[in-house]
Each structure stands twice: as structure tokens, then as C-alpha cells.
Protein backbone atom coordinates (compact mmCIF):
# COMPACT_ATOMS: atom_id res chain seq x y z
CA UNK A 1 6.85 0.93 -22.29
CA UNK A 2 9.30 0.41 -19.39
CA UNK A 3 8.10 0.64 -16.34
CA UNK A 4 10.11 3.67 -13.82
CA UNK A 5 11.37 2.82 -10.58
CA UNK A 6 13.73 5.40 -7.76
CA UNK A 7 15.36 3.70 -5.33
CA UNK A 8 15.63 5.64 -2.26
CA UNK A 9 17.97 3.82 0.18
CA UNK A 10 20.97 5.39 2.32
CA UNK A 11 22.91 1.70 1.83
CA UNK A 12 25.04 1.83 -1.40
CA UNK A 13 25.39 -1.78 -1.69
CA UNK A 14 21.80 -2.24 -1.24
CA UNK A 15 20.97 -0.02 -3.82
CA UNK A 16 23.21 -0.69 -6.12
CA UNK A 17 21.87 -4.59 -5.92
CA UNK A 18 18.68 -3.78 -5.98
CA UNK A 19 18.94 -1.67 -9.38
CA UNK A 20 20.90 -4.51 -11.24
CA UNK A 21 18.08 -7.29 -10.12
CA UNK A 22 15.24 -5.20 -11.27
CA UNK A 23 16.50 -3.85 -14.40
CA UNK A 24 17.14 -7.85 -14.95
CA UNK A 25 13.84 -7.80 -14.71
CA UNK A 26 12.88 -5.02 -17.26
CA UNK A 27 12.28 -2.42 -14.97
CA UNK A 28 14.22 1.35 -15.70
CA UNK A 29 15.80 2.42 -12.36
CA UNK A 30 17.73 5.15 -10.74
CA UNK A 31 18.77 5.03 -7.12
CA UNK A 32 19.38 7.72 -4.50
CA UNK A 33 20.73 8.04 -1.41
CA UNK A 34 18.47 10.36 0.59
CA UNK A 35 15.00 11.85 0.75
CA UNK A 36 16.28 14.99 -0.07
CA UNK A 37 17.57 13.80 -3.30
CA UNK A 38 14.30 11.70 -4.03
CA UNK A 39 12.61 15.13 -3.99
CA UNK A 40 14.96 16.35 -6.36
CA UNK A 41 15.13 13.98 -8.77
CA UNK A 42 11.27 13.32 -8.92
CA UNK A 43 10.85 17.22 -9.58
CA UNK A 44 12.82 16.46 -12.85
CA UNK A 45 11.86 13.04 -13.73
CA UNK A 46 8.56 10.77 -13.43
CA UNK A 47 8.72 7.22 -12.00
CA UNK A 48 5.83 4.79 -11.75
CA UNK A 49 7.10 3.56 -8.49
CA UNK A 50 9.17 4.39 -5.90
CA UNK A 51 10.34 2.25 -3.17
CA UNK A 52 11.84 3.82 -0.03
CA UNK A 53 13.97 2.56 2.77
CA UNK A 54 12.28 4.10 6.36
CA UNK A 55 15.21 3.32 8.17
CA UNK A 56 17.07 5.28 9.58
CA UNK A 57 14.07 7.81 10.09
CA UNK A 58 10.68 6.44 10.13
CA UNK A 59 9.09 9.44 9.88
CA UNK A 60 10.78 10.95 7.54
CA UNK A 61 10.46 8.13 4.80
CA UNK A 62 6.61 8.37 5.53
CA UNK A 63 6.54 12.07 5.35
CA UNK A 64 8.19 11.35 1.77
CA UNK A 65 5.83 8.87 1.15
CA UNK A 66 2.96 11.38 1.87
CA UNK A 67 4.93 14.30 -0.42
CA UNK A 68 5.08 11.64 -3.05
CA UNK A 69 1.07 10.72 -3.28
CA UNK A 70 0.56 14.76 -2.69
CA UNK A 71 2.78 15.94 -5.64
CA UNK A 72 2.36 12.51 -7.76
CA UNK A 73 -0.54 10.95 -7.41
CA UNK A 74 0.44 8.94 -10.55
CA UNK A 75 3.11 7.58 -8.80
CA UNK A 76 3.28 4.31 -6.41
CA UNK A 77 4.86 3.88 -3.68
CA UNK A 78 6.45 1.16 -1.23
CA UNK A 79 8.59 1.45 1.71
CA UNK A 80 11.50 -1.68 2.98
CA UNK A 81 13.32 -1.82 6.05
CA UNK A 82 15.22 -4.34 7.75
CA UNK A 83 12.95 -3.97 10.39
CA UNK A 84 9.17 -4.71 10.16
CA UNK A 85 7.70 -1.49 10.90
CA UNK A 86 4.00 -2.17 9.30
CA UNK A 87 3.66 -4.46 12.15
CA UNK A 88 4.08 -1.72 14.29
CA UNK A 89 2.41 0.96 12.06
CA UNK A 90 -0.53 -1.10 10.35
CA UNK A 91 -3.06 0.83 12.13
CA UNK A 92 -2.34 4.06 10.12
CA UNK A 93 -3.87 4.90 6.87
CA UNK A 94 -0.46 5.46 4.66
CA UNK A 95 0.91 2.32 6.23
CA UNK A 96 -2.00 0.07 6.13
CA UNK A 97 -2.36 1.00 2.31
CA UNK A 98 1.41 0.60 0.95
CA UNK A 99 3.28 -2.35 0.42
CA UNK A 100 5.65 -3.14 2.95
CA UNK A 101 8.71 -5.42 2.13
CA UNK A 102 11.04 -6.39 4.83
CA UNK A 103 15.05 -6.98 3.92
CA UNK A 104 16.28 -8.95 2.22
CA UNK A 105 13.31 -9.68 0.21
CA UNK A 106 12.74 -11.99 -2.96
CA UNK A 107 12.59 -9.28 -6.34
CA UNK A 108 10.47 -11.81 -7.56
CA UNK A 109 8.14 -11.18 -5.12
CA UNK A 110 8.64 -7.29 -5.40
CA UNK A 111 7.91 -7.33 -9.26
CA UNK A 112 4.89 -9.16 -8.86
CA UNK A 113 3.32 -6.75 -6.58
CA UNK A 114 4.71 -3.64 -8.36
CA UNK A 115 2.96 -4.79 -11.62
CA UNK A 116 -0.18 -5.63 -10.08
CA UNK A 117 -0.06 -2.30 -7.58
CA UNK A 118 -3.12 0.23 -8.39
CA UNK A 119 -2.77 4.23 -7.76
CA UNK A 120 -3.90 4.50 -3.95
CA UNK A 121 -6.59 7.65 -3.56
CA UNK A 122 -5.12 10.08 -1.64
């Protein structure tokens, strides 16, 4: 079975890019452009991962994150930026326990992590 993947990311190019590599790769994605519609669209549909973009609001996209491992514990999750926050933010829990991918990343790289990524106990 395909594996699910939501894109959460505010830049449409971005997205957009991102979906067409990984569904090169196999992988079923849909893309959104807010939190707000990440909530929305999980409520209707299941995904085995999500990744999420913490920029522009680093607390919202870990307050997300937390909503996500709340409400779907079956459900991974992995935040990018163009910035390196988990250098900043390695000494919290959520952060220290997520994968972290900094912009522009290899999807290589992503897959190989995705597909080897375990459910984190909440």
C-alpha cells in the first residue's frame, strides 16, 4: 500500500515541487497551505506522515505538530524550514524527537528517513 504524505507549507512553489518529487518516489501526497487547513484535511483523511514548514510561525507549526501526535498518534511527523530551528530548539522534547530537515533538502534523503521513521510515544 502507498504510503500518505500532507504537505503543509505556505510557499506554493515549494509545495508544489515537493509533491511531484515524492510521488516520483511512490509516495501519495496532498499539499496545503496553512495549519488551519492541515487540521481540516486530516479530520477527513489519514496520512502516515506529515511534514510541516515552521516558518513563518514557530510555534504554531509545533503546536500543530503536538495536535497531530494528540489526535493521530498513527501519524508521523517532520517539520522543514529554511532556517535550522532544531539547533535552536533541540533541547525540547517534540523537537529533539522529530526529524528536522533544513531547505532545500535532498528527497532522497527525506524518503529514507520517512520509511524508516517509527510512531513517537506521545
Amino acid at each position: 500500500m502507498l504510503k500518505r504524505i500532507l504537505v503543509v507549507d505556505g510557499d506554493d512553489n515549494f509545495r508544489r515541487s515537493l509533491r511531484i518529487e515524492l510521488e516520483e518516489k511512490g509516495y501519495l501526497v496532498e499539499e496545503v497551505s496553512s495549519y488551519l487547513e492541515a487540521e481540516k484535511t486530516l479530520a477527513n483523511r489519514s496520512f502516515d506522515y506529515v511534514l510541516i514548514d515552521i516558518e513563518p510561525i514557530l510555534q504554531e507549526g509545533i503546536e500543530l505538530a503536538e495536535f497531530i501526535m494528540l489526535a493521530y498518534p498513527e501519524t508521523n511527523v517532520a517539520f522543514m524550514s529554511s532556517y535550522n530551528y532544531s539547533e535552536f530548539y533541540s533541547d525540547t522534547f517534540l523537537m529533539s524527537k522529530t526529524p528536522f530537515f533544513v531547505k532545500p533538502f535532498d528527497v532522497l534523503e527525506l524518503t529514507k528517513i520517512l520509511s524508516s521513521l517509527e510512531i513517537i510515544e506521545h
